[in-house]
N, C-alpha and C. Protein backbone atom coordinates (compact mmCIF):
# COMPACT_ATOMS: atom_id res chain seq x y z
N UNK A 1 0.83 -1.18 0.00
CA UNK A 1 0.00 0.00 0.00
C UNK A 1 0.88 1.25 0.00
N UNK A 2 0.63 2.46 -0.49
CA UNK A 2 1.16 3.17 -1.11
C UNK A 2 1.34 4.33 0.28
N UNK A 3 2.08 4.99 0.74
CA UNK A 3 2.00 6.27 1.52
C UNK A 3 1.28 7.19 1.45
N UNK A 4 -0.03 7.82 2.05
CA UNK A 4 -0.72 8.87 1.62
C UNK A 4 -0.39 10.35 0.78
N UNK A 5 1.33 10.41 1.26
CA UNK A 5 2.04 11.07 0.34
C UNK A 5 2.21 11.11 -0.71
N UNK A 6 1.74 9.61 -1.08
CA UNK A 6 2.46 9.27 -2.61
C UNK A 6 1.11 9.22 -3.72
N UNK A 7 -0.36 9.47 -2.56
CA UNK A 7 -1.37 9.47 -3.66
C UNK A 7 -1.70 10.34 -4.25
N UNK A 8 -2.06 10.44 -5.28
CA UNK A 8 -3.19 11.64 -6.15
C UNK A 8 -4.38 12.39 -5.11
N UNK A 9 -4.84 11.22 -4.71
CA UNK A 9 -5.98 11.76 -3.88
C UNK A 9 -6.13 12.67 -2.66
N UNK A 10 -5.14 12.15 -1.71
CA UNK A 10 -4.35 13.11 -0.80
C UNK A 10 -4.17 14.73 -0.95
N UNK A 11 -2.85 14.98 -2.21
CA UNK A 11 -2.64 15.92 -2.78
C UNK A 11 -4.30 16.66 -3.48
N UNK A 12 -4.97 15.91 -4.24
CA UNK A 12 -6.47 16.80 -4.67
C UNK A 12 -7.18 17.07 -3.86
N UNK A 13 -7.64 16.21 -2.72
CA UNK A 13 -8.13 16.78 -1.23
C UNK A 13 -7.72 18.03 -0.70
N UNK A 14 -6.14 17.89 -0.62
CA UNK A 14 -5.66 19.19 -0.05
C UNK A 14 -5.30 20.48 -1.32
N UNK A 15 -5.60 19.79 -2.27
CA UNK A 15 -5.94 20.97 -3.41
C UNK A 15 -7.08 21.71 -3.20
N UNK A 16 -8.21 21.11 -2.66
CA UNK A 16 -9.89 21.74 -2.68
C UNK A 16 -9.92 22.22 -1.60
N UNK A 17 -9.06 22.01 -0.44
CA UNK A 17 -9.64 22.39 0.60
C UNK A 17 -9.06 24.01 0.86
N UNK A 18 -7.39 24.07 0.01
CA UNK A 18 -6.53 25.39 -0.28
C UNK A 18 -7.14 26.12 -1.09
N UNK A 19 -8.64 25.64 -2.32
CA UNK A 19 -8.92 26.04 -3.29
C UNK A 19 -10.30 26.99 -2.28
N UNK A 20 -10.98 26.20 -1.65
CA UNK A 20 -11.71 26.97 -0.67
C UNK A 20 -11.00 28.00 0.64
N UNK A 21 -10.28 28.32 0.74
CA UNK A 21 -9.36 28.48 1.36
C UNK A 21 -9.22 30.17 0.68
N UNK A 22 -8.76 29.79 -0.28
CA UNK A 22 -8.41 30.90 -1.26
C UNK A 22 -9.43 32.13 -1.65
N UNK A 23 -10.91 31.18 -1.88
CA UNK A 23 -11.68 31.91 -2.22
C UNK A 23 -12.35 32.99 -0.84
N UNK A 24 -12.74 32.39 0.02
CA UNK A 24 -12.94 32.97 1.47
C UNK A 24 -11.57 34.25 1.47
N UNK A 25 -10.53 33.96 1.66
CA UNK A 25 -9.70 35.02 1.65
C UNK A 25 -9.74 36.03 0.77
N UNK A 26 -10.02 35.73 -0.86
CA UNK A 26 -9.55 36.47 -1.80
C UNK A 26 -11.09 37.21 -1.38
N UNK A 27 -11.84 36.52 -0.87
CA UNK A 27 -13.33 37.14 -1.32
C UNK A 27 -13.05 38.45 -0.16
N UNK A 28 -12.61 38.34 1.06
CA UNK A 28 -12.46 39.33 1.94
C UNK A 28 -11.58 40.44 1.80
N UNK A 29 -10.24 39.67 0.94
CA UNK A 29 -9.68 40.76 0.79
C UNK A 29 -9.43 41.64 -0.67
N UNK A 30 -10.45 41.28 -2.02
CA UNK A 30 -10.93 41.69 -2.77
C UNK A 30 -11.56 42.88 -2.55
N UNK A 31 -12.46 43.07 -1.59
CA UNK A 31 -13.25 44.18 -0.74
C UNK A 31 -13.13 45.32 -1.22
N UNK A 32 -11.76 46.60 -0.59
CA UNK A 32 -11.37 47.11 -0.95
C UNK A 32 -10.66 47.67 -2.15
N UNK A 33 -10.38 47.07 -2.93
CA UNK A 33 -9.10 47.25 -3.62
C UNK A 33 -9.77 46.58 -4.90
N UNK A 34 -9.26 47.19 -6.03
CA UNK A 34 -9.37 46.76 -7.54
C UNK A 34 -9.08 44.88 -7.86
N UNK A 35 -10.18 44.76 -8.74
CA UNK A 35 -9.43 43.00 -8.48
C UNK A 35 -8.35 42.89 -9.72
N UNK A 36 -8.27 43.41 -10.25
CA UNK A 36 -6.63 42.58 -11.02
C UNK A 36 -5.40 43.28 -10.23
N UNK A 37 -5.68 44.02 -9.42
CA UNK A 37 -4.40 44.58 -8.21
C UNK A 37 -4.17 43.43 -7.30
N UNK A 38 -5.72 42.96 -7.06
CA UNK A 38 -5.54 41.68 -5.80
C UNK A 38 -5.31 40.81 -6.39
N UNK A 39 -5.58 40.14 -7.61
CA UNK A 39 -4.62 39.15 -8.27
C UNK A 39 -3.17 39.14 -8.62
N UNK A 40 -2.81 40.53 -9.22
CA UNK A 40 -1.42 40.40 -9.25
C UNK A 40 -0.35 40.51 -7.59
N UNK A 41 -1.23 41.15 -6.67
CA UNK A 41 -0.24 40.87 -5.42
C UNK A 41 -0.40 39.48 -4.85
N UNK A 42 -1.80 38.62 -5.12
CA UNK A 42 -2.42 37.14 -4.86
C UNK A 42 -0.72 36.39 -6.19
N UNK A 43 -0.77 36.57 -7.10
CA UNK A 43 0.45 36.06 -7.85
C UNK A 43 1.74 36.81 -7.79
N UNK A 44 2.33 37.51 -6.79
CA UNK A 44 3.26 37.85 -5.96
C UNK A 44 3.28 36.72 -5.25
N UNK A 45 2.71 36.81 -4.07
CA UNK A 45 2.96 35.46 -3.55
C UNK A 45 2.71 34.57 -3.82
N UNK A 46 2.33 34.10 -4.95
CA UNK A 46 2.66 32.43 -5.39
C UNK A 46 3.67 32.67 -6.12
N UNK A 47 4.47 33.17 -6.31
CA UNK A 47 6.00 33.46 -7.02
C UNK A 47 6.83 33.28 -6.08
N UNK A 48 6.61 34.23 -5.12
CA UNK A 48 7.88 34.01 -3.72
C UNK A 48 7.66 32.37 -3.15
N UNK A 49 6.69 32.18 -2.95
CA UNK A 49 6.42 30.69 -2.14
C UNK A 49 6.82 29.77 -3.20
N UNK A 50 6.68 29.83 -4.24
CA UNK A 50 7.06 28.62 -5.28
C UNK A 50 8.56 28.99 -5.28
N UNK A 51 9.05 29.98 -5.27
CA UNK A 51 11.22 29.86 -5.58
C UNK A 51 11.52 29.54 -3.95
N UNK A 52 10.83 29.74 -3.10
CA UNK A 52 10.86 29.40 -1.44
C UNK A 52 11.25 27.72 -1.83
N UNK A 53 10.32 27.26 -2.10
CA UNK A 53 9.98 25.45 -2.38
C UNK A 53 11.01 24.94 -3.63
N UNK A 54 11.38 25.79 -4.53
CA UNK A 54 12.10 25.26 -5.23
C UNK A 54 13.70 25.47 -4.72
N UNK A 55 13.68 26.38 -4.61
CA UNK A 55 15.17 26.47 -3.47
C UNK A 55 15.70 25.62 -2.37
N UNK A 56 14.03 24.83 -1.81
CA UNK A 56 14.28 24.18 -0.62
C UNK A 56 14.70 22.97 -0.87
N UNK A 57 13.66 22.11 -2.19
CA UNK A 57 13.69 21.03 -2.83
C UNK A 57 15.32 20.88 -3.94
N UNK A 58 15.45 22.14 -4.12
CA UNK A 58 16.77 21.61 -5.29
C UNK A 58 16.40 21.94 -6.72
N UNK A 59 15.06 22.34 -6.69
CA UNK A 59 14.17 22.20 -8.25
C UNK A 59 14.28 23.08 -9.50
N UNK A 60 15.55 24.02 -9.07
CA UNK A 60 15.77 24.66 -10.10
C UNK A 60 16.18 24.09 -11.30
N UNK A 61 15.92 24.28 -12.49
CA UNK A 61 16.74 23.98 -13.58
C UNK A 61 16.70 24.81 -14.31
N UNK A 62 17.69 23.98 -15.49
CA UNK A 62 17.95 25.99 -16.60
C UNK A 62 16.96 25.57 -17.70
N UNK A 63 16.43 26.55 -18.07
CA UNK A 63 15.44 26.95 -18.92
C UNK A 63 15.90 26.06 -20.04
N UNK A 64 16.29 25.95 -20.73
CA UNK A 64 16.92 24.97 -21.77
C UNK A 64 17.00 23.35 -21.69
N UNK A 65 16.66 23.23 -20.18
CA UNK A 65 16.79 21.67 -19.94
C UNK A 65 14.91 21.16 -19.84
N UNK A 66 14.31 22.38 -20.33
CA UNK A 66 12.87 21.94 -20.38
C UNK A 66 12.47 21.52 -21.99
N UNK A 67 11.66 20.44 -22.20
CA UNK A 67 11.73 20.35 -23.72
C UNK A 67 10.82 21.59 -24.23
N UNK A 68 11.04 21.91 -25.55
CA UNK A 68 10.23 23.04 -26.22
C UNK A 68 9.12 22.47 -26.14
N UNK A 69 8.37 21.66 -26.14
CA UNK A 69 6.65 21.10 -26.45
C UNK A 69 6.20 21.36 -25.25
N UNK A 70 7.16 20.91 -23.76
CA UNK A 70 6.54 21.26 -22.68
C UNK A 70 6.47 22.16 -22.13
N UNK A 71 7.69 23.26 -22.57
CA UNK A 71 7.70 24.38 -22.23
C UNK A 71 6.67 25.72 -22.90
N UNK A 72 5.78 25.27 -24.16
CA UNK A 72 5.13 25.60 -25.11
C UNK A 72 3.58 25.46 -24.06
N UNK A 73 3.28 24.60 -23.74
CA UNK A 73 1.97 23.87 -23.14
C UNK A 73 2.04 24.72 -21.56
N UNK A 74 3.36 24.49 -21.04
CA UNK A 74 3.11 25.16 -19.35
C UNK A 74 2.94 27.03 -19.88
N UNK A 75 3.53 27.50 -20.88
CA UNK A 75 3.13 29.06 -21.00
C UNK A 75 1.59 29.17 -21.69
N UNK A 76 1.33 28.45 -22.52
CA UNK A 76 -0.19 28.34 -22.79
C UNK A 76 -1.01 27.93 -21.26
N UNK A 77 -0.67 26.95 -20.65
CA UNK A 77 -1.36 26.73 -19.19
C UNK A 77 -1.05 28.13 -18.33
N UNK A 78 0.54 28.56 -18.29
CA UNK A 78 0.05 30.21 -17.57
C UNK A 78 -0.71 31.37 -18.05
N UNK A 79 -0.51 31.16 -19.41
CA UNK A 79 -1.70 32.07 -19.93
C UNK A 79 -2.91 32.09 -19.25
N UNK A 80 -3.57 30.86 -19.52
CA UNK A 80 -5.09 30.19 -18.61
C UNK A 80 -4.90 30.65 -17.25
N UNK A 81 -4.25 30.19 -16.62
CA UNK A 81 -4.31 30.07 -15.49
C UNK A 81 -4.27 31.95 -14.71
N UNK A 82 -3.59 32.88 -15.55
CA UNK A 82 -3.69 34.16 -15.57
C UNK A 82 -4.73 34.43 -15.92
N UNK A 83 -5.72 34.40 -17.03
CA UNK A 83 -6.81 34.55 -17.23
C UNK A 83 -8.05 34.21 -15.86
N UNK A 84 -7.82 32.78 -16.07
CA UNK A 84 -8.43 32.50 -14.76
C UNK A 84 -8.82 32.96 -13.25
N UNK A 85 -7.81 33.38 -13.08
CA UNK A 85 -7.41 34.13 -12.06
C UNK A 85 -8.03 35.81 -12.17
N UNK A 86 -7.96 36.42 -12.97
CA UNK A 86 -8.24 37.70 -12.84
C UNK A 86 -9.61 37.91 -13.03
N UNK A 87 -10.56 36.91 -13.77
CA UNK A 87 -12.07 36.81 -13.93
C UNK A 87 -12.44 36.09 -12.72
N UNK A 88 -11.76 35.21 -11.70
CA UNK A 88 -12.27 34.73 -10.61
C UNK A 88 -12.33 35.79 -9.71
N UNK A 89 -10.84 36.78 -9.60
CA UNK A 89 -11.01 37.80 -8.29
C UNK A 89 -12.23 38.95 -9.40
N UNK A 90 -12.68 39.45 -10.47
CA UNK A 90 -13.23 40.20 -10.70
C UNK A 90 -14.98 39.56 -9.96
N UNK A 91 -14.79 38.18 -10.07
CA UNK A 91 -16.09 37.55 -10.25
C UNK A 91 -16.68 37.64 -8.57
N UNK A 92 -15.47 37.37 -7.66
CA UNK A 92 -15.34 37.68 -6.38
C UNK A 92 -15.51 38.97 -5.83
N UNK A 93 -14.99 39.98 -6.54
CA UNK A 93 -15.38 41.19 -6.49
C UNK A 93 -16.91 41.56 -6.06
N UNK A 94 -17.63 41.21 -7.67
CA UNK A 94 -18.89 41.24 -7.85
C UNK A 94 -20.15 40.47 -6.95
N UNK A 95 -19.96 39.30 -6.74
CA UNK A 95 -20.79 38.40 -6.07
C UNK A 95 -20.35 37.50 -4.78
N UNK A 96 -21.20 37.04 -4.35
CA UNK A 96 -20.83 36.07 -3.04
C UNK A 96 -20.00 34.99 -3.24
N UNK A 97 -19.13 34.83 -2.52
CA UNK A 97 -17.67 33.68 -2.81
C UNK A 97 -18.80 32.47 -2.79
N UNK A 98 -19.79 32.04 -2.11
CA UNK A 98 -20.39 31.14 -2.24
C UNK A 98 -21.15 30.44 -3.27
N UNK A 99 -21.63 31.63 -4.28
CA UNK A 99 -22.45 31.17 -6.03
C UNK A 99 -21.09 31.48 -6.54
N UNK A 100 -20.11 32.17 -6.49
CA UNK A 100 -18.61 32.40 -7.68
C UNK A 100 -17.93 31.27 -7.35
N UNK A 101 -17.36 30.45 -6.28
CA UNK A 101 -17.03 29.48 -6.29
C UNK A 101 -17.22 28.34 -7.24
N UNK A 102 -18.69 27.47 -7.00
CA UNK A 102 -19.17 26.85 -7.41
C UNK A 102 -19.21 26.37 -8.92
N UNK A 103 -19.62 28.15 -9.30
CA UNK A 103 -19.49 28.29 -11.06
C UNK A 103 -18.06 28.18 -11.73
N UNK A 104 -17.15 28.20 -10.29
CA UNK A 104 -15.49 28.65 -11.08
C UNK A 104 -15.47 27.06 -11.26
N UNK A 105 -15.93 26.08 -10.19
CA UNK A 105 -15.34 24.29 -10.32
C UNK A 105 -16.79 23.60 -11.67
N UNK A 106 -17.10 24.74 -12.02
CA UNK A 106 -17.56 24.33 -13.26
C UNK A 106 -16.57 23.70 -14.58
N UNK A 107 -15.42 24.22 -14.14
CA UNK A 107 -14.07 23.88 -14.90
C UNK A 107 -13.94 22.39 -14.45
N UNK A 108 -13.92 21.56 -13.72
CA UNK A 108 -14.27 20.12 -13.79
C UNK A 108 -15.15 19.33 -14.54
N UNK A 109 -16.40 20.17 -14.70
CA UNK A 109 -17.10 19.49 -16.07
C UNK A 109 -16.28 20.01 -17.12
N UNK A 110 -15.73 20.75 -17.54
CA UNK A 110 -15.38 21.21 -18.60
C UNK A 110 -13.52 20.18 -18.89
N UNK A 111 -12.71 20.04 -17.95
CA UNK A 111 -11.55 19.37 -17.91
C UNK A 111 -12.22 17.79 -18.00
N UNK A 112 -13.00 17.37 -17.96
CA UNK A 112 -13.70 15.85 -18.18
C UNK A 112 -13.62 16.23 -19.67
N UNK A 113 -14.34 16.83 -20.25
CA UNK A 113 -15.22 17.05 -21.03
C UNK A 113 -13.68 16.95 -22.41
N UNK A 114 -13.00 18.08 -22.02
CA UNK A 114 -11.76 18.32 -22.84
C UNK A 114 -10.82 17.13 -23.04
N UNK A 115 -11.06 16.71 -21.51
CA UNK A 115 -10.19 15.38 -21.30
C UNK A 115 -10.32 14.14 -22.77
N UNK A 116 -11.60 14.40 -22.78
CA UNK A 116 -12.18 13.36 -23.84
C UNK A 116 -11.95 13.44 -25.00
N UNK A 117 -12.19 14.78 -25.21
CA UNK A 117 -11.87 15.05 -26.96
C UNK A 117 -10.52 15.65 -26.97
N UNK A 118 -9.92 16.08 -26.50
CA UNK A 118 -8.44 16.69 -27.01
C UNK A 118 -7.39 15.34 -26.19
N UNK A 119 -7.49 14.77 -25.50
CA UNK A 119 -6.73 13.87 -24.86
C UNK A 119 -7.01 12.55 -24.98
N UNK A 120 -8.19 12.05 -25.56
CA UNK A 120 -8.57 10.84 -26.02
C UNK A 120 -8.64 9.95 -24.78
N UNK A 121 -9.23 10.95 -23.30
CA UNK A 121 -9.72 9.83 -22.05
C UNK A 121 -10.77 9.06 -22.04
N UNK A 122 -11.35 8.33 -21.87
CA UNK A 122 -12.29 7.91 -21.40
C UNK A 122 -13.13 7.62 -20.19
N UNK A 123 -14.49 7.84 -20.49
CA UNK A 123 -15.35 7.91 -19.15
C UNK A 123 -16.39 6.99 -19.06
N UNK A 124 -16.89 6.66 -17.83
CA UNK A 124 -17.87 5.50 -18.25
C UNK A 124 -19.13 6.02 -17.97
N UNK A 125 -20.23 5.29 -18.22
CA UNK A 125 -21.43 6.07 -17.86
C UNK A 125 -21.90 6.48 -16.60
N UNK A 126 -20.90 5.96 -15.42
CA UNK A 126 -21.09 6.65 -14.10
C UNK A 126 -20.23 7.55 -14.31
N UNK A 127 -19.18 7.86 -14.33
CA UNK A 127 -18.16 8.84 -14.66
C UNK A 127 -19.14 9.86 -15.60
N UNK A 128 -19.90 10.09 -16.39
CA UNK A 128 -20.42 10.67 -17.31
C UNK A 128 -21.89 11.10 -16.19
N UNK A 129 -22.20 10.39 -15.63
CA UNK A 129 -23.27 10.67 -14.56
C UNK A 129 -22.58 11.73 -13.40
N UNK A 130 -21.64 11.73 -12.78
CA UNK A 130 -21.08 12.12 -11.86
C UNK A 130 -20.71 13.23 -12.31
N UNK A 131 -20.06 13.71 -13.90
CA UNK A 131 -19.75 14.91 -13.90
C UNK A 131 -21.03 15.96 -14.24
N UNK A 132 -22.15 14.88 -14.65
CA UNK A 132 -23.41 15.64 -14.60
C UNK A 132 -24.06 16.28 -13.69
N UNK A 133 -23.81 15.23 -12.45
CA UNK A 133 -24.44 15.77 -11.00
C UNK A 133 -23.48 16.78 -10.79
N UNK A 134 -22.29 17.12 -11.08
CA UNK A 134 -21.35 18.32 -10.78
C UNK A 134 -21.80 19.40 -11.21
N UNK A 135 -22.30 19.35 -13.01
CA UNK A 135 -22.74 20.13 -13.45
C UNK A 135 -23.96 21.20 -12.51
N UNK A 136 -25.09 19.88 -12.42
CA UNK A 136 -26.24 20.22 -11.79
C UNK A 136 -26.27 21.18 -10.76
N UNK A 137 -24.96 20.23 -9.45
CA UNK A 137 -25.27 20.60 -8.48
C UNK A 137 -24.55 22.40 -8.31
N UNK A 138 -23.46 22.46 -9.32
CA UNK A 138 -23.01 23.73 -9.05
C UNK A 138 -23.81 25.08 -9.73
N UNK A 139 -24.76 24.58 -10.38
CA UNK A 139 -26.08 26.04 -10.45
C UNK A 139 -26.95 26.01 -10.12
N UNK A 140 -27.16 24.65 -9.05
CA UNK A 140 -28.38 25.05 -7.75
C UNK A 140 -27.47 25.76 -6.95
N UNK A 141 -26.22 25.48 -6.60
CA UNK A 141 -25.68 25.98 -5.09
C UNK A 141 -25.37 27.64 -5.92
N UNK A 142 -25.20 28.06 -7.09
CA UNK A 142 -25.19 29.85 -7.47
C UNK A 142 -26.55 29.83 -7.55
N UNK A 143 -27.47 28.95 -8.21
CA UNK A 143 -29.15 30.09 -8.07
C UNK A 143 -29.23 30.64 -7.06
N UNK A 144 -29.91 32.04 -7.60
CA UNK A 144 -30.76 32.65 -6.68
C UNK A 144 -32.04 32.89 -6.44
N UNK A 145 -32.35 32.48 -5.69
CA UNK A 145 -34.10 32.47 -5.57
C UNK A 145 -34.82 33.75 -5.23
């Protein structure tokens, strides 16, 4: 049996729970202040904390020792992930972290979904059920009545 360290599941647990985590904070401290200001000081510190961890781990390498295809795909993924980010704190801005949340892990139906046709995954018809109830359940929990 494998070390809880060493699972996927572990690590995505404590992905959702930092991902809620994030939003509660960003939502409070969005408040004041312009939201692509609170995103770019929110990606300040995930810059310092990531060369923190890579400094600690050893993980530097030189830019050249990354292949071009992967290094092509992680700047298209920071693109996204910049995008992402600045329509989540605008979205936070605007509405309750509780319906903006929800609609943001709408991106799980959508990463299934992509998974399938650009990556050639497969899902089964519970898997295909389950990302439905995701669907579902994340625009009852934003309706507003």
């Amino acid at each position: 049996m494998k070390p809880l360290l060493d699972t996927w599941q572990f690590w995505a647990l404590l992905s959702a729970g930092f991902a809620a985590l994030t939003a509660i904070f960003a939502k409070i401290g969005v408040g004041p202040i312009d939201s692509d200001l609170a995103t770019f000081l929110r990606t300040l510190v995930v810059l310092a904390l990531l060369a923190v961890i890579l400094t600690l781990t050893g993980g530097w390498r030189s830019p050249g020792a990354i292949p071009p295809r992967a290094a092509l795909f992680l700047v298209l993924s920071g693109f996204a992930t910049g995008a992402s980010w600045l329509c989540y704190f605008r979205a936070l801005k605007l509405g309750d972290a509780a319906r903006v949340a929800p609609i943001d892990k709408l991106s799980v139906v959508l990463v299934a979904v992509f998974g399938v046709v650009f990556l050639g995954e497969t899902l089964t018809l519970p898997n295909w059920l389950g990302v439905g109830l995701i669907a579902a359940g994340a625009v009852l929990v934003a309706w507003r009545v």
